[in-house]
PDB file of N, CA and C in Angstrom:
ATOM      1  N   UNK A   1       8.692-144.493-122.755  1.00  0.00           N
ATOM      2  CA  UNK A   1       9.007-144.932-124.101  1.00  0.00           C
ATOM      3  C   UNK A   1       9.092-143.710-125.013  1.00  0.00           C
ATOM      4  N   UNK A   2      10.025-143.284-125.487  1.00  0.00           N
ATOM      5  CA  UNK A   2      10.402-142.157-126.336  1.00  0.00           C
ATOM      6  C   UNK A   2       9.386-142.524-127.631  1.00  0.00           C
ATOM      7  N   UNK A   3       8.602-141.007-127.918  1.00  0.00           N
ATOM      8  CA  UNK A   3       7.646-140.798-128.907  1.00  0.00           C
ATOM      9  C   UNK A   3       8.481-140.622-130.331  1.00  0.00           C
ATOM     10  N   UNK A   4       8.197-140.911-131.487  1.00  0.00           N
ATOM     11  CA  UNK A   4       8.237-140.948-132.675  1.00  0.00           C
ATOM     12  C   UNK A   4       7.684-140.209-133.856  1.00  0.00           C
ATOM     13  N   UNK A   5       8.344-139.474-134.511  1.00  0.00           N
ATOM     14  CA  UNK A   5       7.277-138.209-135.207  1.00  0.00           C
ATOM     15  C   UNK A   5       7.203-139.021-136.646  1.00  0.00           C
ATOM     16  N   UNK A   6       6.510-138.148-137.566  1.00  0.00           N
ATOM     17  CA  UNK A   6       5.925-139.300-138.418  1.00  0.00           C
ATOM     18  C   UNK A   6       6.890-139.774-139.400  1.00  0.00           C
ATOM     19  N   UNK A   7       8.108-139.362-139.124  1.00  0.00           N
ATOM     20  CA  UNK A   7       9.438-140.032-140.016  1.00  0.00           C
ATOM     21  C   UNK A   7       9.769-141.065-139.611  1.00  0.00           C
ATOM     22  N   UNK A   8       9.586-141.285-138.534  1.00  0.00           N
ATOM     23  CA  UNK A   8       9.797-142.683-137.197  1.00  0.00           C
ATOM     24  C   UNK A   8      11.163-142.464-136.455  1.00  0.00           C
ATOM     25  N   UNK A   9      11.497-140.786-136.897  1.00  0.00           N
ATOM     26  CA  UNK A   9      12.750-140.545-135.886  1.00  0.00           C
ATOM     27  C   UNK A   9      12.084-140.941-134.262  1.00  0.00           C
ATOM     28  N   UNK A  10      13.144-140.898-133.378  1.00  0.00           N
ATOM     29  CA  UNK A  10      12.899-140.471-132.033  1.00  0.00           C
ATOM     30  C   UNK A  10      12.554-139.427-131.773  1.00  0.00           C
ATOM     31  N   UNK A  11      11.936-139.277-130.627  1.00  0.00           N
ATOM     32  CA  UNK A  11      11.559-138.121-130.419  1.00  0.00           C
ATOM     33  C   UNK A  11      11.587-138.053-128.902  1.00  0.00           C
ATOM     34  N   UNK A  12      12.775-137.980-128.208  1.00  0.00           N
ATOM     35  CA  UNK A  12      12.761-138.365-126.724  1.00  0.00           C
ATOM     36  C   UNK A  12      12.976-137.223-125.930  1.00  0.00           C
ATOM     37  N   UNK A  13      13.328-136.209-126.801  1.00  0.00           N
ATOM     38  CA  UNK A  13      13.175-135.001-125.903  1.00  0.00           C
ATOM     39  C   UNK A  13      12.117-134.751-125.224  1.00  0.00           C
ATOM     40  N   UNK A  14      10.772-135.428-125.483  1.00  0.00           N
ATOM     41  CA  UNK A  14       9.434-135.223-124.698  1.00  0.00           C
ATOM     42  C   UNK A  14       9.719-135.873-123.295  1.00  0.00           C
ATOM     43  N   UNK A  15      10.138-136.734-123.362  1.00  0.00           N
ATOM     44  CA  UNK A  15      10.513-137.797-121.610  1.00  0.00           C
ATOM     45  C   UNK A  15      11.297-136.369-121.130  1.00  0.00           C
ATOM     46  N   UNK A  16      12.291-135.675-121.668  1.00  0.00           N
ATOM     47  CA  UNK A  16      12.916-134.544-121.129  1.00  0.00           C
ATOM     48  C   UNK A  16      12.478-132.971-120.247  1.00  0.00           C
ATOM     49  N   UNK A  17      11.475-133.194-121.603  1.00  0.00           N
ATOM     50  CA  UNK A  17      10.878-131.660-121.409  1.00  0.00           C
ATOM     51  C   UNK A  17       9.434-131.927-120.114  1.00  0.00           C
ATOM     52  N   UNK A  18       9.006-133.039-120.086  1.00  0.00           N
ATOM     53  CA  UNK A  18       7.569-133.249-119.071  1.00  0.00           C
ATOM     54  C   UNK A  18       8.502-133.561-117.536  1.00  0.00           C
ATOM     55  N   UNK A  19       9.945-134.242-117.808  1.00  0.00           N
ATOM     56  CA  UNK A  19      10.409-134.066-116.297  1.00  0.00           C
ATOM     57  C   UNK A  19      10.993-133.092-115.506  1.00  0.00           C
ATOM     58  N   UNK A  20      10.942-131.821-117.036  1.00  0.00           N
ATOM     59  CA  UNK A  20      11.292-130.537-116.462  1.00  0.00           C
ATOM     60  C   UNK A  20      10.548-129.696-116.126  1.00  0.00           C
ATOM     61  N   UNK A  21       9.383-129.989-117.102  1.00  0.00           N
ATOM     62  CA  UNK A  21       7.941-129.371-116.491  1.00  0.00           C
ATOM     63  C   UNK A  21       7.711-129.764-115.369  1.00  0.00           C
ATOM     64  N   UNK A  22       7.574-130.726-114.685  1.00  0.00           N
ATOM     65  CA  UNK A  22       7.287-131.341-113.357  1.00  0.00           C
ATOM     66  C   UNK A  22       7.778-130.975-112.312  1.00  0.00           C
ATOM     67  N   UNK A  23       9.756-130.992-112.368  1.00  0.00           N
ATOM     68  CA  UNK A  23      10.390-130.344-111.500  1.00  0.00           C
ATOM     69  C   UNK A  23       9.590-128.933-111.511  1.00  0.00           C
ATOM     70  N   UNK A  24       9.591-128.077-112.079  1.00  0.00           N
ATOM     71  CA  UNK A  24       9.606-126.685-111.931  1.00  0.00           C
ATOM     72  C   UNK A  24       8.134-126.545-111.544  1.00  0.00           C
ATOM     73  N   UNK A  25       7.276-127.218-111.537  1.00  0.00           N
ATOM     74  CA  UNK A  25       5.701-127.179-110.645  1.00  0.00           C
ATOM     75  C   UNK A  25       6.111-127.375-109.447  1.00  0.00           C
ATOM     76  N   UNK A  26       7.340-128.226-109.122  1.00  0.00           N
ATOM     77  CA  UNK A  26       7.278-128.623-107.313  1.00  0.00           C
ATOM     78  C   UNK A  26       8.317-127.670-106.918  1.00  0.00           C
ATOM     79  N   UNK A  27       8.813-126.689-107.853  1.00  0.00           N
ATOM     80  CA  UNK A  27       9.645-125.614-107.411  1.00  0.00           C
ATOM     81  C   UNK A  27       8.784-124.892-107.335  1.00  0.00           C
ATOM     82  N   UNK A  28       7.448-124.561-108.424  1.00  0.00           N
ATOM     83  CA  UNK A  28       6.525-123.119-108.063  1.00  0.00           C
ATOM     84  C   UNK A  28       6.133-123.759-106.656  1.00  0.00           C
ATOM     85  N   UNK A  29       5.431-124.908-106.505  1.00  0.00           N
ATOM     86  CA  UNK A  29       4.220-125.295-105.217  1.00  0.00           C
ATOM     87  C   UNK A  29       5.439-125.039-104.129  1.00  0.00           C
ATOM     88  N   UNK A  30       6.554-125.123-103.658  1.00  0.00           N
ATOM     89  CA  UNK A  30       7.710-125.139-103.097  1.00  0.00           C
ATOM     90  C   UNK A  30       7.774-123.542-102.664  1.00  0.00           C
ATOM     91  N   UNK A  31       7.446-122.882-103.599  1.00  0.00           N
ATOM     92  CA  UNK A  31       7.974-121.260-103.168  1.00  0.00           C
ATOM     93  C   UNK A  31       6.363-121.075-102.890  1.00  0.00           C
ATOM     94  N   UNK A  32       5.482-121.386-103.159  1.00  0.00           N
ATOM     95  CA  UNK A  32       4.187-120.890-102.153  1.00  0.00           C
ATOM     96  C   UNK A  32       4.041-121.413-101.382  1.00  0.00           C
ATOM     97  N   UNK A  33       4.782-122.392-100.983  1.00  0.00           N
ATOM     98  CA  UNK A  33       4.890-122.805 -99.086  1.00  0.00           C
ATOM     99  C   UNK A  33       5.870-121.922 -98.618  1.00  0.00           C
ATOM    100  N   UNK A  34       6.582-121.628 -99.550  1.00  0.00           N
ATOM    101  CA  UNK A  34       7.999-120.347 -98.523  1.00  0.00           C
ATOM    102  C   UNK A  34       7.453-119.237 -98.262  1.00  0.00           C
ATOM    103  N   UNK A  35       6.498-118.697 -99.060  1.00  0.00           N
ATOM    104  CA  UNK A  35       5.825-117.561 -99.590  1.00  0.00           C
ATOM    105  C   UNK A  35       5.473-117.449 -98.395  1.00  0.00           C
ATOM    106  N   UNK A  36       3.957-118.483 -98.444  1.00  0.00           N
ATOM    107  CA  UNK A  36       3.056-118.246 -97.337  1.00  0.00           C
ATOM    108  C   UNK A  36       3.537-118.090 -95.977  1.00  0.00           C
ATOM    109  N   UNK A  37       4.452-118.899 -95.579  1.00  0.00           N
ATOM    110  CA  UNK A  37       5.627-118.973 -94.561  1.00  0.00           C
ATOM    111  C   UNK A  37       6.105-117.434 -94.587  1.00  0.00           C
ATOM    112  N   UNK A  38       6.452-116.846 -95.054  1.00  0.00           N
ATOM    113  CA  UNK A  38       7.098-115.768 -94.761  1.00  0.00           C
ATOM    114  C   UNK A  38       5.946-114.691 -94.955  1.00  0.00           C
ATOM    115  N   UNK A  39       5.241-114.894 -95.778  1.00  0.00           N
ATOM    116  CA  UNK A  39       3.843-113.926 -95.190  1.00  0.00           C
ATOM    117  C   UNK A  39       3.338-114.001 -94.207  1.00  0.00           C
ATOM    118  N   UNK A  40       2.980-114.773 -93.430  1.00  0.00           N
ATOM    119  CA  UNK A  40       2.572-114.795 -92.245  1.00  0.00           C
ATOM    120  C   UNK A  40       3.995-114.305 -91.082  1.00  0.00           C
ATOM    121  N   UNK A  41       4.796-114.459 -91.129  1.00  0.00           N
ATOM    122  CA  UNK A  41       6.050-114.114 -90.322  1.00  0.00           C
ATOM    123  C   UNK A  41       6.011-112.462 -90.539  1.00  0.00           C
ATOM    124  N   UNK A  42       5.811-112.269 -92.211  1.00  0.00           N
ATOM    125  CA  UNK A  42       5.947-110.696 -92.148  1.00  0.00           C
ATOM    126  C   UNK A  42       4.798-109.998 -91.747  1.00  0.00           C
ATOM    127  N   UNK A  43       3.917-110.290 -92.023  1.00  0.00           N
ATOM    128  CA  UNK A  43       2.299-110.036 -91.784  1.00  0.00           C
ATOM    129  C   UNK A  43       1.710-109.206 -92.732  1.00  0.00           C
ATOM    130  N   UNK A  44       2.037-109.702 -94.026  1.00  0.00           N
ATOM    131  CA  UNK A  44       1.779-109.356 -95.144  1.00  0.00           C
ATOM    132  C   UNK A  44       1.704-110.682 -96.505  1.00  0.00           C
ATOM    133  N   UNK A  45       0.803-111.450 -96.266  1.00  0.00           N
ATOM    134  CA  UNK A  45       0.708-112.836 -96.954  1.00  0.00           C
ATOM    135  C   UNK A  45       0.967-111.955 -98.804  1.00  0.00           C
ATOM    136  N   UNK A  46       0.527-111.414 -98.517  1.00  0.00           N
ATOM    137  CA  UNK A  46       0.280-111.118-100.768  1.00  0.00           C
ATOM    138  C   UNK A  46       2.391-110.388-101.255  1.00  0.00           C
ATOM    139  N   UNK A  47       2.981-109.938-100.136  1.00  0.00           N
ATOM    140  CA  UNK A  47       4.334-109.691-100.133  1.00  0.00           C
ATOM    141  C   UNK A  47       5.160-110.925-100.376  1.00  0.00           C
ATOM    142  N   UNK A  48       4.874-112.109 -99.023  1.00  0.00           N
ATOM    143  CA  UNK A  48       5.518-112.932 -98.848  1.00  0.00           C
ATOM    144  C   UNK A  48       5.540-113.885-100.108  1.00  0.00           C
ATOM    145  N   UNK A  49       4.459-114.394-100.569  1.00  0.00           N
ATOM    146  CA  UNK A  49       3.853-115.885-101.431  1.00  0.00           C
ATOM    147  C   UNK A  49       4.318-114.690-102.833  1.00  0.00           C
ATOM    148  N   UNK A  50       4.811-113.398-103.194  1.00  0.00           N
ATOM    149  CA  UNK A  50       4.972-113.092-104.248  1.00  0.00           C
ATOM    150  C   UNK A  50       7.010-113.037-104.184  1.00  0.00           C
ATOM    151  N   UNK A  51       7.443-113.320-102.925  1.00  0.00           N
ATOM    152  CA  UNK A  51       9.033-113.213-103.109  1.00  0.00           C
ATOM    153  C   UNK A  51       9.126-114.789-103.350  1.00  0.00           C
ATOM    154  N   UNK A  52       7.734-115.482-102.473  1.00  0.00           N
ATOM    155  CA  UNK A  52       8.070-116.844-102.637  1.00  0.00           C
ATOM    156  C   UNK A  52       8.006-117.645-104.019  1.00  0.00           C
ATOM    157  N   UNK A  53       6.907-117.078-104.861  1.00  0.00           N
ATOM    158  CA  UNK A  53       6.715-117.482-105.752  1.00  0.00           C
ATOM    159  C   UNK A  53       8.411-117.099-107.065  1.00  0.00           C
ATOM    160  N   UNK A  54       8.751-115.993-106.388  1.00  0.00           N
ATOM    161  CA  UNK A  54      10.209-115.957-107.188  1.00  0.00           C
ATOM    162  C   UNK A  54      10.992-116.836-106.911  1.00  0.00           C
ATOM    163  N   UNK A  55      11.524-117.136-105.622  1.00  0.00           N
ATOM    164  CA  UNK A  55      12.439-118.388-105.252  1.00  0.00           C
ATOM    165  C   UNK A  55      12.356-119.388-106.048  1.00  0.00           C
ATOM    166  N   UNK A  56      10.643-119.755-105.783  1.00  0.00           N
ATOM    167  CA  UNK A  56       9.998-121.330-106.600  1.00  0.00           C
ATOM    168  C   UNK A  56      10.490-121.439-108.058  1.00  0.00           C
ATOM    169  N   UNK A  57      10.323-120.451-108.281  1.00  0.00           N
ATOM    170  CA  UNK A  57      10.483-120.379-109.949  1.00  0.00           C
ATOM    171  C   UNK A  57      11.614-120.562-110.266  1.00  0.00           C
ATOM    172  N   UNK A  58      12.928-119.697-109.313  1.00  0.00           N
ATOM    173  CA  UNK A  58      14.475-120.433-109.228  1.00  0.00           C
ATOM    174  C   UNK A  58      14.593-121.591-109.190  1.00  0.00           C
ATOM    175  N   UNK A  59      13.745-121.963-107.812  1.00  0.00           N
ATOM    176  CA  UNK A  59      14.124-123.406-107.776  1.00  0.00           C
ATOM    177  C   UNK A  59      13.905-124.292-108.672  1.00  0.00           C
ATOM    178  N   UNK A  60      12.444-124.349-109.467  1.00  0.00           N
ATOM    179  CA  UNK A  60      12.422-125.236-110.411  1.00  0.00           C
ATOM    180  C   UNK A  60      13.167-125.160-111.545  1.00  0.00           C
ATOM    181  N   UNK A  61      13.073-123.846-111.882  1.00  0.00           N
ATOM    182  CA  UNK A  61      14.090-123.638-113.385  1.00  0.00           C
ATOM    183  C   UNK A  61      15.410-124.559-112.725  1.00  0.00           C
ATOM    184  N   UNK A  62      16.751-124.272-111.700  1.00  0.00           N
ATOM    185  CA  UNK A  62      17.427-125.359-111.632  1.00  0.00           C
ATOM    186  C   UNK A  62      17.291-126.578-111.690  1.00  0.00           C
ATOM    187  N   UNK A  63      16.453-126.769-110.883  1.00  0.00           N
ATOM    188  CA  UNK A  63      15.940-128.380-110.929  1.00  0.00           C
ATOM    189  C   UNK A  63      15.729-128.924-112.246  1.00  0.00           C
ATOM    190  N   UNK A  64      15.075-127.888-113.140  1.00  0.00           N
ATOM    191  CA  UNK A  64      14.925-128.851-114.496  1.00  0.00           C
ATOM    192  C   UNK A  64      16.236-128.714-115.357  1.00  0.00           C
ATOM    193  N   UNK A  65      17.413-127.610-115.109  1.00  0.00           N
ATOM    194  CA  UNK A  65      18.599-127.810-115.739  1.00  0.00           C
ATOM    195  C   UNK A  65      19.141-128.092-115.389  1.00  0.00           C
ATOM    196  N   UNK A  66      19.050-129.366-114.327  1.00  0.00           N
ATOM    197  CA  UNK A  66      20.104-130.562-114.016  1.00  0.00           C
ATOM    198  C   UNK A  66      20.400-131.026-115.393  1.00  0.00           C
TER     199      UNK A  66
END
């Protein structure tokens, strides 16, 4: 239900902005599974979960500018 500021406009950009926040948490948690994944492959976990954590952050930023 779209929030209302105290003029009694709409205010629905909030439904917007919390489903973009959301996407882009399951893009960070997303790139520290790639991370860790590729740290262990490289054999350097703190290398891997820090290229992964860049991906994630791609990924969610797209995801929320659908």
């Amino acid at each position: 239900m779209p929030q209302t500021d105290e003029t009694g406009e709409s205010n629905g950009d909030n439904e917007l902005e919390t489903a973009g926040g959301q996407q882009m948490g399951v893009g960070i948690a997303l790139g520290v599974a790639i991370g860790t994944g590729l740290g262990v492959a490289m054999d350097n976990l703190a290398l891997g979960i820090a290229i992964g954590m860049g991906v994630g952050v791609a990924i969610g930023a797209g995801l929320s500018n659908r």
